[in-house]
C-alpha atoms as a PDB file:
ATOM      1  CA  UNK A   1     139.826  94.886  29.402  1.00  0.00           C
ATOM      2  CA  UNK A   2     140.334  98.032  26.929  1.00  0.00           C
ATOM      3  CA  UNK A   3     142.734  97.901  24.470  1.00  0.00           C
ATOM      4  CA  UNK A   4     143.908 101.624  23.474  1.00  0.00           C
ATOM      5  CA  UNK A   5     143.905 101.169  19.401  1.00  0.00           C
ATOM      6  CA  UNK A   6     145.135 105.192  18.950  1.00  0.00           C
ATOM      7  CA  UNK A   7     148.502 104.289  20.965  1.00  0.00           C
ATOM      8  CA  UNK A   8     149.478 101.381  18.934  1.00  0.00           C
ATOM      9  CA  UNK A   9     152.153 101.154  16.487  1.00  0.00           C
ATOM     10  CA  UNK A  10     151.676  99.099  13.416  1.00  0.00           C
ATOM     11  CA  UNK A  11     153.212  96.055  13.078  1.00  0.00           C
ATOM     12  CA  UNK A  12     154.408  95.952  16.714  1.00  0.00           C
ATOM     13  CA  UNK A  13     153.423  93.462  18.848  1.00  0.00           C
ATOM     14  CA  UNK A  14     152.214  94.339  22.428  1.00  0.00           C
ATOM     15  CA  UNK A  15     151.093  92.263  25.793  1.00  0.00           C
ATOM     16  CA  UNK A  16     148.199  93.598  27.951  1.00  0.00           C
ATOM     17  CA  UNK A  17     147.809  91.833  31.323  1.00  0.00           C
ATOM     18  CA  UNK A  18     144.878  92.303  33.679  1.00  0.00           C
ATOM     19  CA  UNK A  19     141.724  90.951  35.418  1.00  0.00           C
ATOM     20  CA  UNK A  20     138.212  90.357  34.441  1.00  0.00           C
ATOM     21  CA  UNK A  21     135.808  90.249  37.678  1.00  0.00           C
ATOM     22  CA  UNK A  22     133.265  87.592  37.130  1.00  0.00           C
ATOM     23  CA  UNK A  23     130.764  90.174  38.070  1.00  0.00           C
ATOM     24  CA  UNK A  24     131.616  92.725  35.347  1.00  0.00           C
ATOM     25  CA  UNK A  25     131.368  89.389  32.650  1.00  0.00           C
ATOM     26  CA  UNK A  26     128.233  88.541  34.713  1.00  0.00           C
ATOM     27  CA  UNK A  27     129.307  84.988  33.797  1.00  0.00           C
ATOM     28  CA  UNK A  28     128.111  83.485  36.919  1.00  0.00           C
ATOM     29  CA  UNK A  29     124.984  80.734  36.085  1.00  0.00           C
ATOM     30  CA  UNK A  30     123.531  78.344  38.534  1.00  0.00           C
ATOM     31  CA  UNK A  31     126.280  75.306  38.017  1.00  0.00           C
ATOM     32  CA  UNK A  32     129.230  77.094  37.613  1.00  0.00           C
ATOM     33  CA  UNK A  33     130.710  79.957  39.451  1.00  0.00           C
ATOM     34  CA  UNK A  34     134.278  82.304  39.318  1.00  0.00           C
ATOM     35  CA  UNK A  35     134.920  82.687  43.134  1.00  0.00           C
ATOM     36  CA  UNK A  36     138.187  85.222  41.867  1.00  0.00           C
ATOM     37  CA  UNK A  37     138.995  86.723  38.973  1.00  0.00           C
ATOM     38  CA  UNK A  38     139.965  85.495  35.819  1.00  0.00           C
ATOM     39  CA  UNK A  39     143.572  86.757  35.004  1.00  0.00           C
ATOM     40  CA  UNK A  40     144.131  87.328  31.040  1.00  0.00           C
ATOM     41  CA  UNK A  41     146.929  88.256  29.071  1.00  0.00           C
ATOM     42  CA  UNK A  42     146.472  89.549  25.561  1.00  0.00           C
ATOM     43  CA  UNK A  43     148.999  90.023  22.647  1.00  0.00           C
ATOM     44  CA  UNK A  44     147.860  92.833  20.315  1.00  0.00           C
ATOM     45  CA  UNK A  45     149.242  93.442  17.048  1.00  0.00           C
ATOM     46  CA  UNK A  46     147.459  96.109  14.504  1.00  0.00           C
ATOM     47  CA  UNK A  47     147.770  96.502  10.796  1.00  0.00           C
ATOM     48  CA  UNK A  48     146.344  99.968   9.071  1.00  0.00           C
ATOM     49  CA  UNK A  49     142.819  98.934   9.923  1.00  0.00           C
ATOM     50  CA  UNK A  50     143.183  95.366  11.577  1.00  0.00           C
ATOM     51  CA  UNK A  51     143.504  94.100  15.160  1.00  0.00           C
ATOM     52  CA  UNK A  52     144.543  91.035  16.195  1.00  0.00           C
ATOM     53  CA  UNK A  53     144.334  89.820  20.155  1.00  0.00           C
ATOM     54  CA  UNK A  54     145.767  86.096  21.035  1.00  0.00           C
ATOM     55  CA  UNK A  55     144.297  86.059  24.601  1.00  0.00           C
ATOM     56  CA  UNK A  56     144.967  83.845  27.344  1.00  0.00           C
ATOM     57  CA  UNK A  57     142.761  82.916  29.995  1.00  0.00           C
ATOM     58  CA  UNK A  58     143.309  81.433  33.571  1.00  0.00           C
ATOM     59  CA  UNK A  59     141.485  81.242  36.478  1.00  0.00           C
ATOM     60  CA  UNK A  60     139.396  78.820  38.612  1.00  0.00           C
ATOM     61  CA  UNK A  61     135.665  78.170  38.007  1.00  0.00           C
ATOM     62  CA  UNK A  62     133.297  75.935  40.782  1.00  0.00           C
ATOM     63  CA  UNK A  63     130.792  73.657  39.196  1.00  0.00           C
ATOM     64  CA  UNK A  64     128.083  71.447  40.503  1.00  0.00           C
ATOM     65  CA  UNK A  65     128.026  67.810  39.394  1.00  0.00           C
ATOM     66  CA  UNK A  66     125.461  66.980  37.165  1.00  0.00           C
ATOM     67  CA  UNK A  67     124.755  63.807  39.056  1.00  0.00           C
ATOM     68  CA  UNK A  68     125.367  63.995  42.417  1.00  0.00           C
ATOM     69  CA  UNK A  69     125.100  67.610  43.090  1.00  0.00           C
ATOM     70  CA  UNK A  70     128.077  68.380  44.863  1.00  0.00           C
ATOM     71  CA  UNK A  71     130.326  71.025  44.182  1.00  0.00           C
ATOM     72  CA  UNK A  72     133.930  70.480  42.612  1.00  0.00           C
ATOM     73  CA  UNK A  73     136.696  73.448  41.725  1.00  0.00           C
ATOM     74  CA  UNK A  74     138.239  72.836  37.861  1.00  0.00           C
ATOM     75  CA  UNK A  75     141.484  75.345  37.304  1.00  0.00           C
ATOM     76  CA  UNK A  76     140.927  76.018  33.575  1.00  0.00           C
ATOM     77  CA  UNK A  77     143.000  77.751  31.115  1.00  0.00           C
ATOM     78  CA  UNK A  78     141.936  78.759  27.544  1.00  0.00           C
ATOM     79  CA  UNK A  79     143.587  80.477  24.189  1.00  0.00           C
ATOM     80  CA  UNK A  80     141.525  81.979  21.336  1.00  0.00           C
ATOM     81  CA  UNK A  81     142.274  84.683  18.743  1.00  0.00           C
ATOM     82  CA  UNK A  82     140.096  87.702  18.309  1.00  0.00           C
ATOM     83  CA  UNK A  83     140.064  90.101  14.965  1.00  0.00           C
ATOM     84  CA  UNK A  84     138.473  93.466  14.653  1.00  0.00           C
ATOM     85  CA  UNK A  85     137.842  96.420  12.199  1.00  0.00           C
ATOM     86  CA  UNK A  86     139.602  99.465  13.886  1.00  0.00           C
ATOM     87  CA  UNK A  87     138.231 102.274  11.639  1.00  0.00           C
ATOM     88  CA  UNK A  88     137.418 105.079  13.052  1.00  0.00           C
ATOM     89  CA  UNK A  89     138.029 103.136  16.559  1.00  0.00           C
ATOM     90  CA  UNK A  90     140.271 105.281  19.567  1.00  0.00           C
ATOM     91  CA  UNK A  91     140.006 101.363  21.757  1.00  0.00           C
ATOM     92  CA  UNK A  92     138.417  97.764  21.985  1.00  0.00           C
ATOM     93  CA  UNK A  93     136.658  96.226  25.154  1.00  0.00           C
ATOM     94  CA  UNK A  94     137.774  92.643  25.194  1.00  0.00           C
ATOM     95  CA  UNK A  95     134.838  91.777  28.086  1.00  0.00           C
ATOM     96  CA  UNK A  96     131.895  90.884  25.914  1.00  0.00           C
ATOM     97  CA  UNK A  97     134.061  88.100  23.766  1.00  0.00           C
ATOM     98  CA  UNK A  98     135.461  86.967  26.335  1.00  0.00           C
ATOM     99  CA  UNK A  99     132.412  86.409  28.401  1.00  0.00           C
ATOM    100  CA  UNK A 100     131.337  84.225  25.294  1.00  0.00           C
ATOM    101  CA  UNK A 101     134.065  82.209  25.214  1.00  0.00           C
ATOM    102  CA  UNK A 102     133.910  81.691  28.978  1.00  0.00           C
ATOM    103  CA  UNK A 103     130.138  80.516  28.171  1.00  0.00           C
ATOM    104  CA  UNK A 104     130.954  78.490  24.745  1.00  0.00           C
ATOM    105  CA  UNK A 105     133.448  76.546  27.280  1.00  0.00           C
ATOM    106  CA  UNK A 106     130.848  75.218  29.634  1.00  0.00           C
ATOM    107  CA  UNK A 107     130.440  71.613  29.361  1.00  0.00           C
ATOM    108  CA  UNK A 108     127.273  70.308  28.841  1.00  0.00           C
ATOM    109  CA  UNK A 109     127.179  67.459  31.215  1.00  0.00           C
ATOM    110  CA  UNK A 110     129.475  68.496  34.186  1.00  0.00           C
ATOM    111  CA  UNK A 111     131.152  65.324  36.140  1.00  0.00           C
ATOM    112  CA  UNK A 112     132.815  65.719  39.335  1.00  0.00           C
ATOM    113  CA  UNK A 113     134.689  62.906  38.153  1.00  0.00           C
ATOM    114  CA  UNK A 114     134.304  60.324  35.109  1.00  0.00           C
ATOM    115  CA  UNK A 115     132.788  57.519  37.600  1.00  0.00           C
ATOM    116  CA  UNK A 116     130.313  59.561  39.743  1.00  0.00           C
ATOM    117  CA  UNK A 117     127.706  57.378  41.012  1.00  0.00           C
ATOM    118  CA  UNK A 118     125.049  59.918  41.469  1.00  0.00           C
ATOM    119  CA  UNK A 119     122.086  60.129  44.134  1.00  0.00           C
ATOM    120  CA  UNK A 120     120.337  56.890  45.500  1.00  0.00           C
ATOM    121  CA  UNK A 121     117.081  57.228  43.433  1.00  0.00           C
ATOM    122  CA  UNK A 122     115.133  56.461  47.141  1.00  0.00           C
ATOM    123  CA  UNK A 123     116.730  58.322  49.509  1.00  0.00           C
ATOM    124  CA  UNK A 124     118.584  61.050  47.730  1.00  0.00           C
ATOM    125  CA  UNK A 125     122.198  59.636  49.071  1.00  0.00           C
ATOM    126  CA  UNK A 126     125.156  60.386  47.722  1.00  0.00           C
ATOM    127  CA  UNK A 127     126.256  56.857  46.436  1.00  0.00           C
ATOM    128  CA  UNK A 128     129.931  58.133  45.950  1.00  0.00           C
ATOM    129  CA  UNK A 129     130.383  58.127  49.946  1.00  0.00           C
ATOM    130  CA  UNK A 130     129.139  54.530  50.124  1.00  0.00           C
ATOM    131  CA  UNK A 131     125.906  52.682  50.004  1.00  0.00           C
ATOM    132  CA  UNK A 132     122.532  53.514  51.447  1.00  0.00           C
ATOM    133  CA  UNK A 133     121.243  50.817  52.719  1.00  0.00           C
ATOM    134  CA  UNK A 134     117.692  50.498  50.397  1.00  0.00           C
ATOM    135  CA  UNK A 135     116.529  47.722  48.951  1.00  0.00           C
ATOM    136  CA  UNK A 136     117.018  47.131  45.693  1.00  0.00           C
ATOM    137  CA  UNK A 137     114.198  46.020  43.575  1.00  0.00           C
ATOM    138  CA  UNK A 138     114.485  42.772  41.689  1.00  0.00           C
END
């Protein structure tokens, strides 16, 4: 999103509203995936030589459990404040930041829910359909 610094007022607050396409962020890594685009509203206030964003993020990311490999949608929503130096500046492209924050959010160990059982470590079956029938060693 582009935020058009010559056409604000100072001291006037004003909402921007769009889409980022998960392609353009190029936020899409192995275990987690945008299938539509994120929708984000920003709040823009500028000083002299100051801008200040409050942007709000919502959308739905896919993720792949950690331990049993299946895939799980998680609707997410996120708020975080952005600040720049506007000398000299005619607009501000909001994508790069907010592809970090989109990153920075990622979980490190991704659960399709707090009790997953995982994979049988034999056969490779999911144990969070039911059991698999191997033997377990004493």
């Amino acid at each position: 999103m582009k935020i058009p610094v010559s056409r604000l007022k100072n001291d006037q607050l004003e909402v921007f509203e769009g889409e980022c396409k998960p392609e353009d962020l190029d936020i899409d890594i192995g275990i987690m995936h945008f299938p539509e685009p994120i929708k984000l509203q920003a709040e823009v206030s500028k000083s002299d030589e100051d801008l200040t964003v409050q942007v709000h993020l919502e959308g739905e990311r896919v993720f792949t459990c950690s331990l049993c490999l299946e895939e799980f949608n998680n609707v997410f929503e996120k708020d975080f404040t952005l600040h720049y130096d506007i000398k000299g500046l005619d607009s501000v492209t909001l994508d790069s930041e907010v592809r970090d924050e989109l990153l920075l959010d990622h979980p490190i160990r991704i659960l399709c829910k707090p009790d997953c059982k995982g994979l049988c470590l034999s056969c490779g079956a999911n144990l969070n359909e039911g059991s698999c029938g191997c033997e377990k060693e004493v």
